[in-house]
PDB file of N, CA and C in Angstrom:
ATOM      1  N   UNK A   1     -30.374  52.855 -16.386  1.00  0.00           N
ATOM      2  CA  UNK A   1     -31.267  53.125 -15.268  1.00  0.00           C
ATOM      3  C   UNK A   1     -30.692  54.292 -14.460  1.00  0.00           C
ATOM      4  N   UNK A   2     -31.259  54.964 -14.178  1.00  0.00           N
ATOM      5  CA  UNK A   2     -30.920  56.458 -13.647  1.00  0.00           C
ATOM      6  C   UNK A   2     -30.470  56.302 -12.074  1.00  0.00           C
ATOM      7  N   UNK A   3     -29.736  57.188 -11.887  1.00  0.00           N
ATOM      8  CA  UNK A   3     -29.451  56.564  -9.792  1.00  0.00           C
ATOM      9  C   UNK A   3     -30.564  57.404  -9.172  1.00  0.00           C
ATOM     10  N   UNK A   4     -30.786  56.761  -8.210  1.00  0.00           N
ATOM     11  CA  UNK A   4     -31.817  57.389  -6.880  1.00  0.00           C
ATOM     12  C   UNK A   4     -31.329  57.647  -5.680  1.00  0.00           C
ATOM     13  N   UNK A   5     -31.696  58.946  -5.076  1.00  0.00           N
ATOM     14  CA  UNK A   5     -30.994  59.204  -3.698  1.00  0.00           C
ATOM     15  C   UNK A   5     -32.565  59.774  -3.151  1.00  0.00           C
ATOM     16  N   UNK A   6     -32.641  58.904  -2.155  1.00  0.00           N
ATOM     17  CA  UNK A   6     -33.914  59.525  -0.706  1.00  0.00           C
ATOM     18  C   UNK A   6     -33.195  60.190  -0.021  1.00  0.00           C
ATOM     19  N   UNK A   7     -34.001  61.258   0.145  1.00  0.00           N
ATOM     20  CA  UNK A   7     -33.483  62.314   1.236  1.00  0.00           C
ATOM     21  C   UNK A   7     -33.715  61.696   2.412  1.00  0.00           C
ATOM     22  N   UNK A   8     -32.691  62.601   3.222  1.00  0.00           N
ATOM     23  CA  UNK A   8     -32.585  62.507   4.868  1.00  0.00           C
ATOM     24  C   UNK A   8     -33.488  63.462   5.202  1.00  0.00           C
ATOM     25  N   UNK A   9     -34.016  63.875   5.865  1.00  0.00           N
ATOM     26  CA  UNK A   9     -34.770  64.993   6.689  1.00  0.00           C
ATOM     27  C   UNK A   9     -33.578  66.186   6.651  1.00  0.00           C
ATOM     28  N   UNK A  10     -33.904  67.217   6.423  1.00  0.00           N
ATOM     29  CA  UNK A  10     -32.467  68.250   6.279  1.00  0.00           C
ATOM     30  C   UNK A  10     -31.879  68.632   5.178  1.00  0.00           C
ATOM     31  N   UNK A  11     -31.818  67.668   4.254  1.00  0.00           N
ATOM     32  CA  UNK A  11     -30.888  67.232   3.356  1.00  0.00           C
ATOM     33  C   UNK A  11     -31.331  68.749   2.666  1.00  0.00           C
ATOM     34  N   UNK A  12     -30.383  69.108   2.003  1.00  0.00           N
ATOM     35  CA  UNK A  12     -30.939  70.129   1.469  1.00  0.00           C
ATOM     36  C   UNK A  12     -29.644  70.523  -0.281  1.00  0.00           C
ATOM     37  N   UNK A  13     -30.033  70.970  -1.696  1.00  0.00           N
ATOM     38  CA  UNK A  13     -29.843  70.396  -2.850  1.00  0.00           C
ATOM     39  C   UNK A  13     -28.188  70.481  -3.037  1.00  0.00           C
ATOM     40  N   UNK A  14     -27.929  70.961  -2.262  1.00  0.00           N
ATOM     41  CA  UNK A  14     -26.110  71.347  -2.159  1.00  0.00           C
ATOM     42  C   UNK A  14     -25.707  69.799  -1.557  1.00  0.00           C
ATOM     43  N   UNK A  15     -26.004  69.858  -0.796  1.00  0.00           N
ATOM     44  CA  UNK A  15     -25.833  69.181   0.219  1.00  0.00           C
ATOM     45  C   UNK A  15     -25.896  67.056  -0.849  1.00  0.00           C
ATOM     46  N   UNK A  16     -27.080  67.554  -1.420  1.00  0.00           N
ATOM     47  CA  UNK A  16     -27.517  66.340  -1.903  1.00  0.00           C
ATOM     48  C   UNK A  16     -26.562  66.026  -2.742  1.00  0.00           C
ATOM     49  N   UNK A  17     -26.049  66.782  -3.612  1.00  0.00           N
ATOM     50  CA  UNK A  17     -25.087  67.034  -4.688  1.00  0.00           C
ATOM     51  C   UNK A  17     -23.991  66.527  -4.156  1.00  0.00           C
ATOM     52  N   UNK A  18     -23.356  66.795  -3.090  1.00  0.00           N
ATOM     53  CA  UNK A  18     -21.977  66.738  -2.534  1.00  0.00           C
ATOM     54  C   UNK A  18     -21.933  64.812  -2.498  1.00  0.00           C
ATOM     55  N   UNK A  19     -23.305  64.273  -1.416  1.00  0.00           N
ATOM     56  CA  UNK A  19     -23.044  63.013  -0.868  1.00  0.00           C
ATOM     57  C   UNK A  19     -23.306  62.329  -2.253  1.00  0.00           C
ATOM     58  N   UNK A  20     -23.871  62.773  -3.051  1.00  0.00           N
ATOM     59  CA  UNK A  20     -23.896  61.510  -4.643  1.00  0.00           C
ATOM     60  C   UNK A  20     -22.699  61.958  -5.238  1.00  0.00           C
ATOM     61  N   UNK A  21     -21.741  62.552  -4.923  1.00  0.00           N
ATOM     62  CA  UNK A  21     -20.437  62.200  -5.762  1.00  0.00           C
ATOM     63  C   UNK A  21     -20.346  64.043  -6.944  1.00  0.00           C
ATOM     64  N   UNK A  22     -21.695  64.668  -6.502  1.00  0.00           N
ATOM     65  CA  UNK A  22     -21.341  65.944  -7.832  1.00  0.00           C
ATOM     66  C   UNK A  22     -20.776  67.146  -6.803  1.00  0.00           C
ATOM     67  N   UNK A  23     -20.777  68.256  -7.267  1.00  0.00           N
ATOM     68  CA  UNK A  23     -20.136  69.203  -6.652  1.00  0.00           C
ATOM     69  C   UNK A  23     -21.631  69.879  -6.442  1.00  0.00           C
ATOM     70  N   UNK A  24     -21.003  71.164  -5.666  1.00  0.00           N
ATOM     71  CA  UNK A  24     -21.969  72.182  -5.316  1.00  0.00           C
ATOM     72  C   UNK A  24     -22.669  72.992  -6.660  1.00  0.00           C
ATOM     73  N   UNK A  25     -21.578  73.103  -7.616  1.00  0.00           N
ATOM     74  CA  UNK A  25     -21.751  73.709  -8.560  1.00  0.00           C
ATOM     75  C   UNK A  25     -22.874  72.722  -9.517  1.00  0.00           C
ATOM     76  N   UNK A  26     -23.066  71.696  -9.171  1.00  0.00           N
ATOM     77  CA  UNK A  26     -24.087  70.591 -10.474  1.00  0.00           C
ATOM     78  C   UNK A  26     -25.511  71.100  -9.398  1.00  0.00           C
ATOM     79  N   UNK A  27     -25.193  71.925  -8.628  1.00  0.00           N
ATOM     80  CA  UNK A  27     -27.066  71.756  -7.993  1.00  0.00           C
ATOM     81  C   UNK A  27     -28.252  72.134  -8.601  1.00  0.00           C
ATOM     82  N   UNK A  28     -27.941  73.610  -9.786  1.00  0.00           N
ATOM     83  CA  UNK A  28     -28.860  73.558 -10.649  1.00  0.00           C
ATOM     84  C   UNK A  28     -29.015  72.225 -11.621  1.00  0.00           C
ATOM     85  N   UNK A  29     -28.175  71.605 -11.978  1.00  0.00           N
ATOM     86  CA  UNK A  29     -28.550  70.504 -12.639  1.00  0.00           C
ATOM     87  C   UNK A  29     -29.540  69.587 -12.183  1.00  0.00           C
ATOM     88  N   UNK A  30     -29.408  69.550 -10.319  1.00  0.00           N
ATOM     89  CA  UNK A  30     -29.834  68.744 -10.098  1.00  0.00           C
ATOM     90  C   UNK A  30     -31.084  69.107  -9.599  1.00  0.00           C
ATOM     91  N   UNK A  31     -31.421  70.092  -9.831  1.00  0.00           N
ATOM     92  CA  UNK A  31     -32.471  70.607  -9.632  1.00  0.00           C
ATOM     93  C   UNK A  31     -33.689  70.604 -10.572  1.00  0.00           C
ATOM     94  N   UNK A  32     -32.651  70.641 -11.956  1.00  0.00           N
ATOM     95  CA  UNK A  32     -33.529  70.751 -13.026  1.00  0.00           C
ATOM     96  C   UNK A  32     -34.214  69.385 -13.624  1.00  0.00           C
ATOM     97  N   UNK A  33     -33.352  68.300 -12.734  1.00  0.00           N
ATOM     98  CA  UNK A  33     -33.769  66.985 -13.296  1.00  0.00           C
ATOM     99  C   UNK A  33     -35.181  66.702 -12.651  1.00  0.00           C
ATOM    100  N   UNK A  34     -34.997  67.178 -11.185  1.00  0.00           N
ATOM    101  CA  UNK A  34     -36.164  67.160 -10.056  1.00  0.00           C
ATOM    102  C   UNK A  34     -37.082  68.049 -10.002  1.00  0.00           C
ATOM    103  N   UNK A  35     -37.067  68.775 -11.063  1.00  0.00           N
ATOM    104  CA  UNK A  35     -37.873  69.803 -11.225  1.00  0.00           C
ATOM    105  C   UNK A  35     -39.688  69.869  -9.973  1.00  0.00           C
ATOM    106  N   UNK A  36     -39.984  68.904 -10.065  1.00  0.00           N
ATOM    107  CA  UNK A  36     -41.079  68.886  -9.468  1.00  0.00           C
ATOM    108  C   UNK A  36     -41.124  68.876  -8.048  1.00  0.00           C
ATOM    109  N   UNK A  37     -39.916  69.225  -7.660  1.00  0.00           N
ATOM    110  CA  UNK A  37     -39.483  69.424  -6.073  1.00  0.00           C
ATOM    111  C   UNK A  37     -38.804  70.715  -5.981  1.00  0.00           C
ATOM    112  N   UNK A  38     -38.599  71.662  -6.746  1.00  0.00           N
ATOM    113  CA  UNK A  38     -37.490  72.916  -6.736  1.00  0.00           C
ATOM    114  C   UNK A  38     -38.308  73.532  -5.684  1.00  0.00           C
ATOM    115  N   UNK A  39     -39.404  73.107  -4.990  1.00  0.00           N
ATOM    116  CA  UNK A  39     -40.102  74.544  -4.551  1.00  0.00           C
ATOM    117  C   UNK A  39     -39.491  73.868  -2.764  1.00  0.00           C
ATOM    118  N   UNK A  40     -38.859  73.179  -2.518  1.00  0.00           N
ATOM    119  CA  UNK A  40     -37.926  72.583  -1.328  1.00  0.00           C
ATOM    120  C   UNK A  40     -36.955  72.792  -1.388  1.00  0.00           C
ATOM    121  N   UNK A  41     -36.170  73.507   0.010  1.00  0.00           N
ATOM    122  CA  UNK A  41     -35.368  74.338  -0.116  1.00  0.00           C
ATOM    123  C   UNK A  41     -34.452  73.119   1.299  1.00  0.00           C
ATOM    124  N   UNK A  42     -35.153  72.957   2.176  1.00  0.00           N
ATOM    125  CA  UNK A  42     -35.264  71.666   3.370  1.00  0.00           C
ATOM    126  C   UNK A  42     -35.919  70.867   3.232  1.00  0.00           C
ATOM    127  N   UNK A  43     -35.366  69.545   2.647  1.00  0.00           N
ATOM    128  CA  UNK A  43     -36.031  68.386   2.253  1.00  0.00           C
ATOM    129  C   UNK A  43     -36.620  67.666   3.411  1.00  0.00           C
ATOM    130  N   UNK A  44     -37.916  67.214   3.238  1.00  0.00           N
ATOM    131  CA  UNK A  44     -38.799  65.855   4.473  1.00  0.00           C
ATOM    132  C   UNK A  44     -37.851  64.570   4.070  1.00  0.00           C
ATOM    133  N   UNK A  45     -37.885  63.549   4.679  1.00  0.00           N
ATOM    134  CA  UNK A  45     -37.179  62.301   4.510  1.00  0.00           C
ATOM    135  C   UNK A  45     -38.112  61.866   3.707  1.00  0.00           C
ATOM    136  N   UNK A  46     -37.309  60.881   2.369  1.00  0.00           N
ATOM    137  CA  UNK A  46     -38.128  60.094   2.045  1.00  0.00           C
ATOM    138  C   UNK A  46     -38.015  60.752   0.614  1.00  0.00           C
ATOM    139  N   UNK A  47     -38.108  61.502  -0.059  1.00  0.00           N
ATOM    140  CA  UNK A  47     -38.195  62.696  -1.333  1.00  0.00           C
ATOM    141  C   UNK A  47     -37.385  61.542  -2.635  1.00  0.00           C
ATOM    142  N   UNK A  48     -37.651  61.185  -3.379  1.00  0.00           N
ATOM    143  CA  UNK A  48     -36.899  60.163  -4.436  1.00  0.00           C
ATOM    144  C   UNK A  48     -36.203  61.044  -5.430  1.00  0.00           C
ATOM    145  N   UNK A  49     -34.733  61.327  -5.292  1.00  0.00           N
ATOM    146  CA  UNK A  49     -34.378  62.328  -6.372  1.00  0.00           C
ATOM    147  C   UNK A  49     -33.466  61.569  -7.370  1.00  0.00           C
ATOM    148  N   UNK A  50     -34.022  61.904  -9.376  1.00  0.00           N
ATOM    149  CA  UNK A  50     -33.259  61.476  -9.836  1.00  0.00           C
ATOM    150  C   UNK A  50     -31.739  62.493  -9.856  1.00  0.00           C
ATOM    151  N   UNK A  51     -30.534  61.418 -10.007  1.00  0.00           N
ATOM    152  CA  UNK A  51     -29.083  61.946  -9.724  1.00  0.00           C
ATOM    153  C   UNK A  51     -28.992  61.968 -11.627  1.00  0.00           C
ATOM    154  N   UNK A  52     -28.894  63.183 -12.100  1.00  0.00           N
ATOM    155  CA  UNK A  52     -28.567  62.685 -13.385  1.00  0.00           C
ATOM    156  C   UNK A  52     -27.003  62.567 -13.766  1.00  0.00           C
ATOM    157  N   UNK A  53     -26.824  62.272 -14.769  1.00  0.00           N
ATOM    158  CA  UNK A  53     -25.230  62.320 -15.588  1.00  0.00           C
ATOM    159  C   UNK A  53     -24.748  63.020 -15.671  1.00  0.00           C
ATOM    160  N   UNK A  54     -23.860  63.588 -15.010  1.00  0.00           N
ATOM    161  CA  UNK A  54     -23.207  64.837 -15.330  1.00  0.00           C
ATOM    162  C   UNK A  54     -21.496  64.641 -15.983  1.00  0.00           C
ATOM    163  N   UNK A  55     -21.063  65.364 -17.369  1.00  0.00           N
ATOM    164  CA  UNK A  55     -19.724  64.911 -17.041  1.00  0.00           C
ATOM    165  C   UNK A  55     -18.729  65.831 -16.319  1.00  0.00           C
ATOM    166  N   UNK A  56     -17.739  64.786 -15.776  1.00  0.00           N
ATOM    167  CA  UNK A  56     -16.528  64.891 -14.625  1.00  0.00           C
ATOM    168  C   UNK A  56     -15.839  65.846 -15.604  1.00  0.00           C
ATOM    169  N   UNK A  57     -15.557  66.844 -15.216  1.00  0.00           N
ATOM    170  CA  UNK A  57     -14.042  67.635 -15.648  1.00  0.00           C
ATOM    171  C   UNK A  57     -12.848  67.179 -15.324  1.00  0.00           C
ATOM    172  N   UNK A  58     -12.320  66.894 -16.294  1.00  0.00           N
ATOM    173  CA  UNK A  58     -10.589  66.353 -16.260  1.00  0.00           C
ATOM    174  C   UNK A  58      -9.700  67.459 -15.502  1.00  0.00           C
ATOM    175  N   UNK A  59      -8.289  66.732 -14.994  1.00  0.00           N
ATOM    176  CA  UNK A  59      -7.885  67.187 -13.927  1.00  0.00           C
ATOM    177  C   UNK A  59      -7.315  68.108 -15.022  1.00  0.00           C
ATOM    178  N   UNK A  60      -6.353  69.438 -14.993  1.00  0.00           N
ATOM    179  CA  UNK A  60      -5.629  69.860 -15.913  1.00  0.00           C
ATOM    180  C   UNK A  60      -4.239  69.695 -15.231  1.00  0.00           C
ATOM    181  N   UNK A  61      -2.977  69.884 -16.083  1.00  0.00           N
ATOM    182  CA  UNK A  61      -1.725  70.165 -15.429  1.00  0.00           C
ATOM    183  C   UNK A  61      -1.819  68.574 -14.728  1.00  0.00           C
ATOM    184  N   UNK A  62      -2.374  67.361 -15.446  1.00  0.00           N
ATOM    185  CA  UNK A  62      -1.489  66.127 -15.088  1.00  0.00           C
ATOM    186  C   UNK A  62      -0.869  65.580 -16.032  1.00  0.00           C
ATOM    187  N   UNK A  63       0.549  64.586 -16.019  1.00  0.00           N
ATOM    188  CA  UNK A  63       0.184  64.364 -16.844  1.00  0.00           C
ATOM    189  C   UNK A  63      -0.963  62.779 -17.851  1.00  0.00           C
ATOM    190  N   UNK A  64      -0.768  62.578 -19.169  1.00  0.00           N
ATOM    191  CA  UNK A  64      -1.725  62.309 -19.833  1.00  0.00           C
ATOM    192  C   UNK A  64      -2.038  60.524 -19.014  1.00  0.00           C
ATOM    193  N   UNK A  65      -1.055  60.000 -18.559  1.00  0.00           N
ATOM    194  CA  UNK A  65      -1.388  58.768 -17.956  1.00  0.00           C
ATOM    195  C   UNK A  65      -2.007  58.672 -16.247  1.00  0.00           C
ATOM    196  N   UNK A  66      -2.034  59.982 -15.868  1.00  0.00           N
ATOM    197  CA  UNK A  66      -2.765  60.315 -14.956  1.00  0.00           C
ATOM    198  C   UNK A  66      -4.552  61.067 -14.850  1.00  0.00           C
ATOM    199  N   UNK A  67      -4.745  61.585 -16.227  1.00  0.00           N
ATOM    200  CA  UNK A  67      -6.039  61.934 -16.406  1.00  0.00           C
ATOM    201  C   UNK A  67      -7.080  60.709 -17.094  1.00  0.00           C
ATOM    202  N   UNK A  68      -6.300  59.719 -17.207  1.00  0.00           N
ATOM    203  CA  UNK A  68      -6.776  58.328 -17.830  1.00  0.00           C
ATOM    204  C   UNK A  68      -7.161  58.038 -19.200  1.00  0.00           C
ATOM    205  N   UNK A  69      -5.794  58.603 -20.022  1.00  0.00           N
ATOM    206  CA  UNK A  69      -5.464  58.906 -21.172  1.00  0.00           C
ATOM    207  C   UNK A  69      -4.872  58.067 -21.478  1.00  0.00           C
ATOM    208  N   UNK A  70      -4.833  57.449 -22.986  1.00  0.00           N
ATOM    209  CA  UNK A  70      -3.790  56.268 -23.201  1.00  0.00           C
ATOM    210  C   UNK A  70      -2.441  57.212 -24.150  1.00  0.00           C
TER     211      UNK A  70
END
């Protein structure tokens, strides 16, 4: 089941990205999932956005029992 985030009034796709856990850099992603909203730049409250899967980049320069490596 996919996650859901309602916008705040304001909220805007950087922004949205940051409070669900992705970076600034996943906002085209997350844009592309929501496609039917890209034309909002300042979200109204209320907006249902799917959060898709993105994968996490591993830390580099740890070592292997710290990047959650067996």
């Amino acid at each position: 089941m996919p996650k859901i985030y309602n916008t705040a009034l304001g909220d805007m796709w950087d922004s949205v990205a940051f409070k669900v856990g992705l970076t600034e850099s996943h906002t085209r992603t997350l844009m592309e999932a929501n496609i039917e909203y890209a034309r909002y730049y300042v979200f109204p409250a209320n907006i249902r956005l799917v959060i898709p899967d993105v994968p996490r980049p591993r830390p580099e320069g740890l070592p292997p029992w710290k990047r959650g490596e067996s």
